[in-house]
Protein backbone atom coordinates (compact mmCIF):
# COMPACT_ATOMS: atom_id res chain seq x y z
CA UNK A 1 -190.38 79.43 33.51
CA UNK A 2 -188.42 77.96 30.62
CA UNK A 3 -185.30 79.17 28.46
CA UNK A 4 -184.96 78.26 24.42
CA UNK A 5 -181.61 77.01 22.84
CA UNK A 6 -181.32 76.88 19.40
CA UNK A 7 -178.43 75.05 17.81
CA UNK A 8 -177.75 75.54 14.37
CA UNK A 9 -175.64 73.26 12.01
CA UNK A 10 -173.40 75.84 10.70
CA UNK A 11 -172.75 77.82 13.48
CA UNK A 12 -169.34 75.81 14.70
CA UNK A 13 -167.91 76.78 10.85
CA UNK A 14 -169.10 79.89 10.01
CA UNK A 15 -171.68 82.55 11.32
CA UNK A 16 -175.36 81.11 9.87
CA UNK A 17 -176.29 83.78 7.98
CA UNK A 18 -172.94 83.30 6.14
CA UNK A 19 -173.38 79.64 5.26
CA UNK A 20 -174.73 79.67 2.08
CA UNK A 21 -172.56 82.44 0.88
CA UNK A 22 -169.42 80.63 1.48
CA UNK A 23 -167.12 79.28 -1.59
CA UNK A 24 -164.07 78.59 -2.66
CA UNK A 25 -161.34 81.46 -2.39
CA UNK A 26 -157.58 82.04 -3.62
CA UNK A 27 -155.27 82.09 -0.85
CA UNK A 28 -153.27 85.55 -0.38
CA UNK A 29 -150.47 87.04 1.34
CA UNK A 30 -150.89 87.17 5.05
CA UNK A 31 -153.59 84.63 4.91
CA UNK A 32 -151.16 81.56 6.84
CA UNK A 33 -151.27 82.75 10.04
CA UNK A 34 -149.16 79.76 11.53
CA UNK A 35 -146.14 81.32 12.61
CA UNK A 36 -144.12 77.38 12.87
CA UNK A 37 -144.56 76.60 9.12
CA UNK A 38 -141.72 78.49 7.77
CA UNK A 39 -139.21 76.67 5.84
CA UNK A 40 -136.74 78.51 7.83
CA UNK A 41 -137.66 76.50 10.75
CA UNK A 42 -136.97 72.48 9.18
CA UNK A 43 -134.90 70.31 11.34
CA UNK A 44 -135.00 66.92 9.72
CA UNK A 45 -137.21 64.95 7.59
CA UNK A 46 -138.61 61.39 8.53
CA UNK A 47 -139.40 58.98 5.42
CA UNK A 48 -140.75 55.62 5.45
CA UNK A 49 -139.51 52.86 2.93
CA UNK A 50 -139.55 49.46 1.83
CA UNK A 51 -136.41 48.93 2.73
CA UNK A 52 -136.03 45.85 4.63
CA UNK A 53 -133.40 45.19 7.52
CA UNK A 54 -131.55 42.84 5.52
CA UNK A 55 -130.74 45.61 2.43
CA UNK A 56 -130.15 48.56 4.45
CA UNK A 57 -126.39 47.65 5.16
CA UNK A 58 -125.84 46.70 1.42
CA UNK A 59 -127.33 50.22 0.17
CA UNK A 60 -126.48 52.29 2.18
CA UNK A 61 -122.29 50.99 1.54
CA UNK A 62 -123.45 51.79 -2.36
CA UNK A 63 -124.70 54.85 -1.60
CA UNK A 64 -121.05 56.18 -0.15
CA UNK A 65 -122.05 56.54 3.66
CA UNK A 66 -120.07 56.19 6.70
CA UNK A 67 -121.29 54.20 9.47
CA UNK A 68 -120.88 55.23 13.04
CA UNK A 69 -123.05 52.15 14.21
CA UNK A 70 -125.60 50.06 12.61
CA UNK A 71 -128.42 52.53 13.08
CA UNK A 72 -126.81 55.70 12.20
CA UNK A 73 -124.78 56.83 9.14
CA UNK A 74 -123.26 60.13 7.70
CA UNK A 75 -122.91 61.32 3.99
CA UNK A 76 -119.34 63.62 3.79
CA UNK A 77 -120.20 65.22 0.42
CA UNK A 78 -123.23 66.39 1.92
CA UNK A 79 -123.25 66.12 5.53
CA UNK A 80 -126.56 64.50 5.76
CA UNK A 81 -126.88 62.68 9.10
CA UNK A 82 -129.29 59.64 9.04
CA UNK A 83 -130.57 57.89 11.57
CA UNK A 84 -132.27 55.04 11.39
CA UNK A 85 -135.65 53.50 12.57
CA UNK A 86 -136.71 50.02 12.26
CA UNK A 87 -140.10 48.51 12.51
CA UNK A 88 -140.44 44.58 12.21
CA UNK A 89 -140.04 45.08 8.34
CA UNK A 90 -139.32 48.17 7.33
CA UNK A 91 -136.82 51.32 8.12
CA UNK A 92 -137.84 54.44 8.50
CA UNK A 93 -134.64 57.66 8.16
CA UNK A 94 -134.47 60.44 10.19
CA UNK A 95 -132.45 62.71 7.88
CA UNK A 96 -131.12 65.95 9.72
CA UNK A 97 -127.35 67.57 9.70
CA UNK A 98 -127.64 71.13 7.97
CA UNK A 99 -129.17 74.52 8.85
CA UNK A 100 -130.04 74.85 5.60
CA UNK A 101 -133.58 73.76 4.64
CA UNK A 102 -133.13 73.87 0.63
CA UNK A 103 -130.14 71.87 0.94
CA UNK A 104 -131.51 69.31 3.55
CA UNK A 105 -134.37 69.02 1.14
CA UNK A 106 -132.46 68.89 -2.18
CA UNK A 107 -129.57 66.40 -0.68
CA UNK A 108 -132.87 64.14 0.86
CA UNK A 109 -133.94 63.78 -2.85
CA UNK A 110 -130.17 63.09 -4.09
CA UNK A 111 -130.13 60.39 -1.59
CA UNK A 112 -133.47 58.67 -2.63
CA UNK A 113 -132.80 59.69 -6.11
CA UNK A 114 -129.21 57.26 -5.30
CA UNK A 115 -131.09 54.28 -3.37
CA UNK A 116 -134.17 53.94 -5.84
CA UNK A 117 -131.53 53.44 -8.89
CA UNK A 118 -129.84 50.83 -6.34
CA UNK A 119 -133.11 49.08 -5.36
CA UNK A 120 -134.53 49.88 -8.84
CA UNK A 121 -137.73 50.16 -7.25
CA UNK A 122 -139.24 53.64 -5.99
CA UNK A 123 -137.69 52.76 -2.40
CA UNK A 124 -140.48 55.28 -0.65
CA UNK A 125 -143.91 53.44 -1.93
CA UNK A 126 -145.72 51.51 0.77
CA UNK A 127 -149.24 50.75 0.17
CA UNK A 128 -149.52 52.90 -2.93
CA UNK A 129 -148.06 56.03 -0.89
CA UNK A 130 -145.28 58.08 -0.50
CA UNK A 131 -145.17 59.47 3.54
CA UNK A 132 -143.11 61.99 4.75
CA UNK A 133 -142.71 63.60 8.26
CA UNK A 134 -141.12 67.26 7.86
CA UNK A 135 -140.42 68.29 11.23
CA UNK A 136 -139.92 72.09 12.28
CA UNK A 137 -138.83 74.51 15.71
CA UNK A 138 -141.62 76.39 17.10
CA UNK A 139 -142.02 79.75 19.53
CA UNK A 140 -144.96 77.28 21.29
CA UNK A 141 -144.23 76.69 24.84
CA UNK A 142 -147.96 75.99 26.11
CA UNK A 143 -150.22 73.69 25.18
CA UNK A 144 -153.02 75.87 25.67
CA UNK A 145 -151.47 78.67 23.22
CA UNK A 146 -151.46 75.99 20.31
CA UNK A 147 -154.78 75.03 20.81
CA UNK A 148 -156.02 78.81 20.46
CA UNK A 149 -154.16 79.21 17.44
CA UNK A 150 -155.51 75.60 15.75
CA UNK A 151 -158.76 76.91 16.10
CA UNK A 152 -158.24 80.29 14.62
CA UNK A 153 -156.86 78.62 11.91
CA UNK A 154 -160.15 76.26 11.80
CA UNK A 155 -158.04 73.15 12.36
CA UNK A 156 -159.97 69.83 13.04
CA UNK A 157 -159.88 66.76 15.11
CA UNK A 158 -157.87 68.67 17.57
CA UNK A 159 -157.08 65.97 20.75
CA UNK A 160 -154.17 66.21 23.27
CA UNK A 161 -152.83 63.07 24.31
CA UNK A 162 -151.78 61.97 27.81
CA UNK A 163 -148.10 62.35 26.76
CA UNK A 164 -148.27 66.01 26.08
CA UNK A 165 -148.64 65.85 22.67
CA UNK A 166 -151.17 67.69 20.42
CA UNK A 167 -152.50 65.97 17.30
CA UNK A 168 -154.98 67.83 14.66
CA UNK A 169 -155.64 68.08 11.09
CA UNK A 170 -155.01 71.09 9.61
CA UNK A 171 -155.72 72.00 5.84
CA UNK A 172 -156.33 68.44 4.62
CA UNK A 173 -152.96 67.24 6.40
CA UNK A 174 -151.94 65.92 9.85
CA UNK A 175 -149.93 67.60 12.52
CA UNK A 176 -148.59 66.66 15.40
CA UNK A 177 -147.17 69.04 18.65
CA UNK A 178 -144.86 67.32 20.55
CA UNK A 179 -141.57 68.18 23.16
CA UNK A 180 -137.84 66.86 23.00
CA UNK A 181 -136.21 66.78 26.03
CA UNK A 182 -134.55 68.98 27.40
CA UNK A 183 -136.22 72.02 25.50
CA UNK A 184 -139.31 73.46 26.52
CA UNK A 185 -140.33 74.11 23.33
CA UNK A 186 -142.83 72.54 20.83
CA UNK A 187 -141.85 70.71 17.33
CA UNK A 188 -143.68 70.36 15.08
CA UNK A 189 -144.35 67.24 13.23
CA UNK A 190 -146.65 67.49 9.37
CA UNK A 191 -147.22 64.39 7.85
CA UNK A 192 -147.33 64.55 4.19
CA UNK A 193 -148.93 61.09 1.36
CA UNK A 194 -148.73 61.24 -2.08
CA UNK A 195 -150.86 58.62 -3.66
CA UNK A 196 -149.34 56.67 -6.04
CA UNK A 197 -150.92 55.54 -8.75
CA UNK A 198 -151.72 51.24 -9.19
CA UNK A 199 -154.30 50.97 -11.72
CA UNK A 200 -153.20 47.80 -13.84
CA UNK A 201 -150.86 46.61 -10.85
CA UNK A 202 -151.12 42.77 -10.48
CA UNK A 203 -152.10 41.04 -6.77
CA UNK A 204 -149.36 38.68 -6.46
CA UNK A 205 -146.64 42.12 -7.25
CA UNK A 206 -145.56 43.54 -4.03
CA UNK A 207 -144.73 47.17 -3.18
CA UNK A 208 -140.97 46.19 -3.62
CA UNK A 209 -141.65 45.76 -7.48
CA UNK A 210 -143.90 48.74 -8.59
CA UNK A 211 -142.22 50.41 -11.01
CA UNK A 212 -144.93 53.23 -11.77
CA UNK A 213 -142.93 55.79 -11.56
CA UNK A 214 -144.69 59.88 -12.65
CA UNK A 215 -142.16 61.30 -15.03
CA UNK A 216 -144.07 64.12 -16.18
CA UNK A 217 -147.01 66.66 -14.76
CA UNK A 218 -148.53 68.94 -17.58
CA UNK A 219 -150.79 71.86 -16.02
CA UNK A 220 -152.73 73.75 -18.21
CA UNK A 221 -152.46 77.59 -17.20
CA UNK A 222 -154.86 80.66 -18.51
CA UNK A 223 -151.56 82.33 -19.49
CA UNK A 224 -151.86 83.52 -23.08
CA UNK A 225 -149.05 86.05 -23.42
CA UNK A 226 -144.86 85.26 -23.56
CA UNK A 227 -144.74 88.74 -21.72
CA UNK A 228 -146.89 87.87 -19.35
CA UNK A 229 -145.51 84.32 -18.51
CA UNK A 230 -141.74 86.53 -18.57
CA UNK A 231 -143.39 89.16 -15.82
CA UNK A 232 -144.75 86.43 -13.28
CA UNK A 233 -141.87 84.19 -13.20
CA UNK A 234 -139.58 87.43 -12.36
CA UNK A 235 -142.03 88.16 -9.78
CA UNK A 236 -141.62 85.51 -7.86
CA UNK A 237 -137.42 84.94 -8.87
CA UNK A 238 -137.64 82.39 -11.32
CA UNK A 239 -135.99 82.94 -14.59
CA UNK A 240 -137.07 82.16 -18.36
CA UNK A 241 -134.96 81.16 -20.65
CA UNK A 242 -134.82 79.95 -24.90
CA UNK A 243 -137.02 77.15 -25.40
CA UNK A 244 -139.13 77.97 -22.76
CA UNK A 245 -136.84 76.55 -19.99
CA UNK A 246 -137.39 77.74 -15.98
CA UNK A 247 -134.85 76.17 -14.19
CA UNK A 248 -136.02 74.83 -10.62
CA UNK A 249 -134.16 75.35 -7.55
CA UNK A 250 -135.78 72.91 -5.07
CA UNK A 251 -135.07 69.67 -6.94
CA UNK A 252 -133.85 67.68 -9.83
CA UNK A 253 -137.39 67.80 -11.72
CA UNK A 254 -137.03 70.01 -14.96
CA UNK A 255 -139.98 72.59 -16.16
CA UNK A 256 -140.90 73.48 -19.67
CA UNK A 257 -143.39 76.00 -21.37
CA UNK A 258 -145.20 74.87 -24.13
CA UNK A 259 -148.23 77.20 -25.80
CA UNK A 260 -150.95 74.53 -26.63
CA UNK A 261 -154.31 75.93 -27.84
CA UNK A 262 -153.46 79.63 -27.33
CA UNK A 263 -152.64 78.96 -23.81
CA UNK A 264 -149.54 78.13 -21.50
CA UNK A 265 -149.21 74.75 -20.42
CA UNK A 266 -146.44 74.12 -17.83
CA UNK A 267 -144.64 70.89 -18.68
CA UNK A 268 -142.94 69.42 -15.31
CA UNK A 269 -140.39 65.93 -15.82
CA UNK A 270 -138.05 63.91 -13.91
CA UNK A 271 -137.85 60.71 -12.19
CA UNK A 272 -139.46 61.52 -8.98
CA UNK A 273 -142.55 61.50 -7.88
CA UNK A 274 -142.10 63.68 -5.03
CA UNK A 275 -139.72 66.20 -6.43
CA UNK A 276 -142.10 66.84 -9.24
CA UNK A 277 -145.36 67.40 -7.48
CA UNK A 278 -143.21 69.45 -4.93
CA UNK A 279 -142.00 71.84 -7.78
CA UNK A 280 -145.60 72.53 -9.05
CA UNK A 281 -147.27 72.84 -5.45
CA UNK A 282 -144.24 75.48 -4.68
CA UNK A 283 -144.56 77.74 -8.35
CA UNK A 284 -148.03 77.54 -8.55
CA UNK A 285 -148.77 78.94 -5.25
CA UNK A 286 -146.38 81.83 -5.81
CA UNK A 287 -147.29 82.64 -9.22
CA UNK A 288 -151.06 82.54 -8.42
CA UNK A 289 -150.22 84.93 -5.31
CA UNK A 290 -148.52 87.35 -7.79
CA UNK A 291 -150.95 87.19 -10.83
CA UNK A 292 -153.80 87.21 -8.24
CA UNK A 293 -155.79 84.55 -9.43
CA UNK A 294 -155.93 80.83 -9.87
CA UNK A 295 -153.66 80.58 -12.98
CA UNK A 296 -154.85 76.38 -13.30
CA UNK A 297 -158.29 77.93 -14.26
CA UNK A 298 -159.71 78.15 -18.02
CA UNK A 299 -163.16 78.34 -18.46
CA UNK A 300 -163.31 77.70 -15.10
CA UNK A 301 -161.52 73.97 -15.07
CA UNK A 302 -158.14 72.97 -14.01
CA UNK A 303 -157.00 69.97 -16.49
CA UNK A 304 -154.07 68.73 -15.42
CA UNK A 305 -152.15 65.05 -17.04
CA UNK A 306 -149.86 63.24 -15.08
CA UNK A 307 -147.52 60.60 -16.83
CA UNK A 308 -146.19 57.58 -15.63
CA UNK A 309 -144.17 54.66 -17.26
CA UNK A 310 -145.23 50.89 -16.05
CA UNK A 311 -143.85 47.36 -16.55
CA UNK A 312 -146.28 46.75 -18.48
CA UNK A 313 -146.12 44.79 -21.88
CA UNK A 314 -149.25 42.39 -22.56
CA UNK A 315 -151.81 44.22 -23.73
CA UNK A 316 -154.38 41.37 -23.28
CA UNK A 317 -153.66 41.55 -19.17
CA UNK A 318 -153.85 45.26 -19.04
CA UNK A 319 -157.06 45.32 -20.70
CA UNK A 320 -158.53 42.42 -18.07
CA UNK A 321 -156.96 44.67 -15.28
CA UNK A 322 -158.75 47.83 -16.30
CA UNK A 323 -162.13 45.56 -17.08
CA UNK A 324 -161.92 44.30 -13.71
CA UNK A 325 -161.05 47.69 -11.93
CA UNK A 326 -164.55 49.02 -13.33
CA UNK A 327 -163.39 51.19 -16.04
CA UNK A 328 -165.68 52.38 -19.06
CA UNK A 329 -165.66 53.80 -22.30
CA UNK A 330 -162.47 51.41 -23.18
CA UNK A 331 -161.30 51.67 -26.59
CA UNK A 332 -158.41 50.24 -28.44
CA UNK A 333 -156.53 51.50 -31.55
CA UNK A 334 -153.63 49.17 -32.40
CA UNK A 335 -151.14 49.44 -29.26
CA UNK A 336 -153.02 52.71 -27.85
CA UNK A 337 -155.62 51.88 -25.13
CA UNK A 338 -157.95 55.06 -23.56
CA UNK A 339 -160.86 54.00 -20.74
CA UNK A 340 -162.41 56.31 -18.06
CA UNK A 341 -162.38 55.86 -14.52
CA UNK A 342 -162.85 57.36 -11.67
CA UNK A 343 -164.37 60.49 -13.54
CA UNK A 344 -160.26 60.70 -15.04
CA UNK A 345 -159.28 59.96 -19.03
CA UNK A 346 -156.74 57.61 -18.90
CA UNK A 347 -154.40 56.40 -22.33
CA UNK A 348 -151.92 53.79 -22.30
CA UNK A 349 -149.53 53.79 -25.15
CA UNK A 350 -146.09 51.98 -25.93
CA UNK A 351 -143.51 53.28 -25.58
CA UNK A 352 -139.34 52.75 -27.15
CA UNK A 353 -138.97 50.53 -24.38
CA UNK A 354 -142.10 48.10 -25.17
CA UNK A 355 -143.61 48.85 -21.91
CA UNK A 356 -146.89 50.69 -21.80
CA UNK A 357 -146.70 54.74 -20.91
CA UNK A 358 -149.26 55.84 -18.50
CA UNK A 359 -151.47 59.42 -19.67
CA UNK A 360 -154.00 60.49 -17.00
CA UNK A 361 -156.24 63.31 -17.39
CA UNK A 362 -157.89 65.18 -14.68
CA UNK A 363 -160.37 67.78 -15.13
CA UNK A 364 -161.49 69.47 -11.80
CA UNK A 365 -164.52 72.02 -12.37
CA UNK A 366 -164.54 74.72 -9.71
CA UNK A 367 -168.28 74.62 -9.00
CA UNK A 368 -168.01 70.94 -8.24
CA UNK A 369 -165.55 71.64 -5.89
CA UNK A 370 -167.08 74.71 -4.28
CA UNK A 371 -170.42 71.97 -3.90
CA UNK A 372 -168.40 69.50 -2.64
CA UNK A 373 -166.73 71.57 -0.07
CA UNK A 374 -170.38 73.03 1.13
CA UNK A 375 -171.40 68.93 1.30
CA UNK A 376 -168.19 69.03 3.76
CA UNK A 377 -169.16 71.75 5.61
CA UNK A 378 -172.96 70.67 6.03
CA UNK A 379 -171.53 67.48 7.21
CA UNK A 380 -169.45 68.47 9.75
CA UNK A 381 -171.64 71.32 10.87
CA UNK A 382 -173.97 68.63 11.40
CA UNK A 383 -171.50 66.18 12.90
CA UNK A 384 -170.46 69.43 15.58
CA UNK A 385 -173.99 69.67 16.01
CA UNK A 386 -174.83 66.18 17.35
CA UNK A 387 -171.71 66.20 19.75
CA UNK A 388 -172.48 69.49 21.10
CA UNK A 389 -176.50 68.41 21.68
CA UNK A 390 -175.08 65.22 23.24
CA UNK A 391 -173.12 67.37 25.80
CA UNK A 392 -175.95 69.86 26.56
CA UNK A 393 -178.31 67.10 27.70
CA UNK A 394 -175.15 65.34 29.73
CA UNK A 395 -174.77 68.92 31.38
CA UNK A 396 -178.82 69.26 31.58
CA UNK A 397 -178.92 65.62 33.37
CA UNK A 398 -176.46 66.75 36.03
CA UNK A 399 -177.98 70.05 37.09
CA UNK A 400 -181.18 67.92 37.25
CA UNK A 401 -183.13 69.98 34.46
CA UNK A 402 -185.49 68.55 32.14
CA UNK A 403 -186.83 69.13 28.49
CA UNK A 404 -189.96 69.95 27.91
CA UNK A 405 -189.81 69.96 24.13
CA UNK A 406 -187.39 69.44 21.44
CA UNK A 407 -188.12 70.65 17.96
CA UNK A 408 -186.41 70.05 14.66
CA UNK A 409 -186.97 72.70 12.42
CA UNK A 410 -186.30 72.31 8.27
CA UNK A 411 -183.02 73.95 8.29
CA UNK A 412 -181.77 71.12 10.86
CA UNK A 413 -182.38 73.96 13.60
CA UNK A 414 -182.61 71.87 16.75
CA UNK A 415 -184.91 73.67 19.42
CA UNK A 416 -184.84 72.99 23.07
CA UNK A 417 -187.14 74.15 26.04
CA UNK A 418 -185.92 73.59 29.06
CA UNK A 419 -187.52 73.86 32.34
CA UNK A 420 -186.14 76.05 35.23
């Protein structure tokens, strides 16, 4: 006697006769079902720097804070209670003290905002990033309830560790469930990167002097109408005012409408990398819930051009940088230089200062994302499918069964008879 299994690729992602039906989809209300990711729920914030050991005293005195010892200081105007962690080089804050999330987040920024001017450096880059840990209270008591819910939610590389602690990646980001004494219930911990951009960056700079700093974000929308624009932004409380002004409430970043080829184009600025990117991640997702659609799609492409300003003022050594970094299609027109790279258009021009300005262009076309994601998902089916084979013969092995055939079939089917 003998009993088939059949193990399909797919079948750990989606149901098989799904699998080539799935694409890309706009999130909607109700969709999120993690109950810990509210921004009602933020307790602090942990941020890595560049600042050394030897500044931190000399800063943080510029910055206005009082010290109650030399690893934790207090802002009065804000009530912002940092802590402070050291590694060998660098510190790391651990900014808590108010039960308000908007204000924890917008008095954060102030603070960075305070110590980049005083460092004049972007105080937060380390190896091209930005990293930030935004911790939040949970309902989670059990380790074993988390784990169900991670795995409704599709979550991946979900592994508890022998501290009880529960690591995964969830939505392209990592998380971490963890337990501070005395409560009995779970943090958690999401770890957020932004990638800063380097191109043109010389070897012997270190990530104390980069001064590429984003100052603007320009999103292309499919809005066409004023009315329109007017009706969305009230739907989701933001106002619109002469000029084409929307004033933002979670930062210091600024936001300006501009009609560009008979369509919208949302102009962020400011001198933050984070607060700006935080702004558009925060309207776009409510303004695509209410209009019901991706509003970053025309013709089917999101184009969106980030702007940064450099140090850079020798146009000879730019142009050997970009040479060297493999870009293409480099042209020059007097101080103006455009090149491709890394499928982006990229245009450095001077600006008052004599430094080169910094115009990247980035076109993403929603069937190569919706083939990209199915490469993913292929991948990783197939990835599941190996572990789970590997298992089945370990279990086989023990109860002392044995193959009789294994078949491969052109779908990446794997087929096993088994003797009983």
């Amino acid at each position: 006697m003998s009993i088939t299994l059949m193990a399909y690729p797919m079948a750990f992602l989606i149901a098989p006769e799904e699998a080539k039906k799935e694409e890309l989809k706009i999130k909607t209300v109700g969709n999120d079902k993690n109950k810990t990711i509210a921004t009602e729920n933020l307790k602090f914030i942990k941020v890595l720097t560049n600042i050394t050991p030897n500044e931190l005293e000399r800063f943080m005195n510029e910055v206005g804070t009082f010290q109650y010892d030399p690893k934790h200081y207090f802002i009065n105007s804000t009530n912002l209670d940092i802590k402070i962690e050291n590694t060998e080089d660098f510190i790391t804050f651990r900014i808590s003290g108010t039960d308000n999330p908007s204000i924890l987040l917008s008095s954060s920024e102030a603070l960075f905002t305070d110590l980049d001017r005083i460092a004049r450096r972007n105080v937060r880059v380390i190896n091209n990033k930005e990293t930030f840990y935004y911790n939040y209270t949970t309902n989670y008591e059990s380790i074993k309830e988390i784990y169900t819910e991670l795995k409704k939610q599709k979550a991946k590389q979900i592994r508890e560790t022998d501290i009880n602690e529960l690591t995964a990646t969830l939505k392209g980001q990592n998380i971490r469930y963890y337990k501070i004494e005395p409560d009995i219930r779970f943090m958690l911990e999401i770890e957020q990167k932004i990638t800063i951009m380097d191109i043109g960056r010389f070897d012997q700079y270190s990530d104390q002097d980069i001064s590429y700093r984003l100052t603007n974000l320009k999103i292309r929308t499919n809005i066409k109408t004023e009315e329109e624009l007017k009706h969305l932004l009230e739907s989701v409380k933001y106002g619109y005012y002469e000029g084409g002004q929307t004033p933002l409430r979670n930062s210091y970043a600024d936001l300006k409408w501009v009609i560009k080829d008979g369509y919208y184009v949302a102009e962020f600025s400011g001198q933050n990398n984070t607060a700006i990117i935080k702004e558009s991640e925060i309207l776009f997702r409510k303004m695509n819930i209410a209009a019901k659609r991706d509003l970053r799609l025309v013709n089917e492409i999101s184009t969106v051009i980030y702007t940064y300003n450099t140090n850079y003022t020798d146009k000879g050594v730019l142009l050997n940088t970009l040479y060297e970094h493999g870009a293409t299609e480099i042209t020059e027109n007097n101080d103006e230089i455009s090149c491709k790279l890394f499928n982006m258009e990229m245009r450095y021009y001077k600006s008052e200062t004599g430094a080169y300005t910094l115009d990247i262009t980035q076109n993403s076309n929603k069937a190569e994302c919706e083939d990209l994601i199915q490469d993913l998902n292929e991948e990783y089916g197939l990835n599941m499918q190996e572990i789970t084979y590997n298992k089945i013969k370990e279990r086989l092995q023990q109860e002392n069964l044995n193959i009789d055939s294994e078949t491969v079939l052109d779908d990446n089917t794997i087929v096993l008879t088994i003797d009983i």
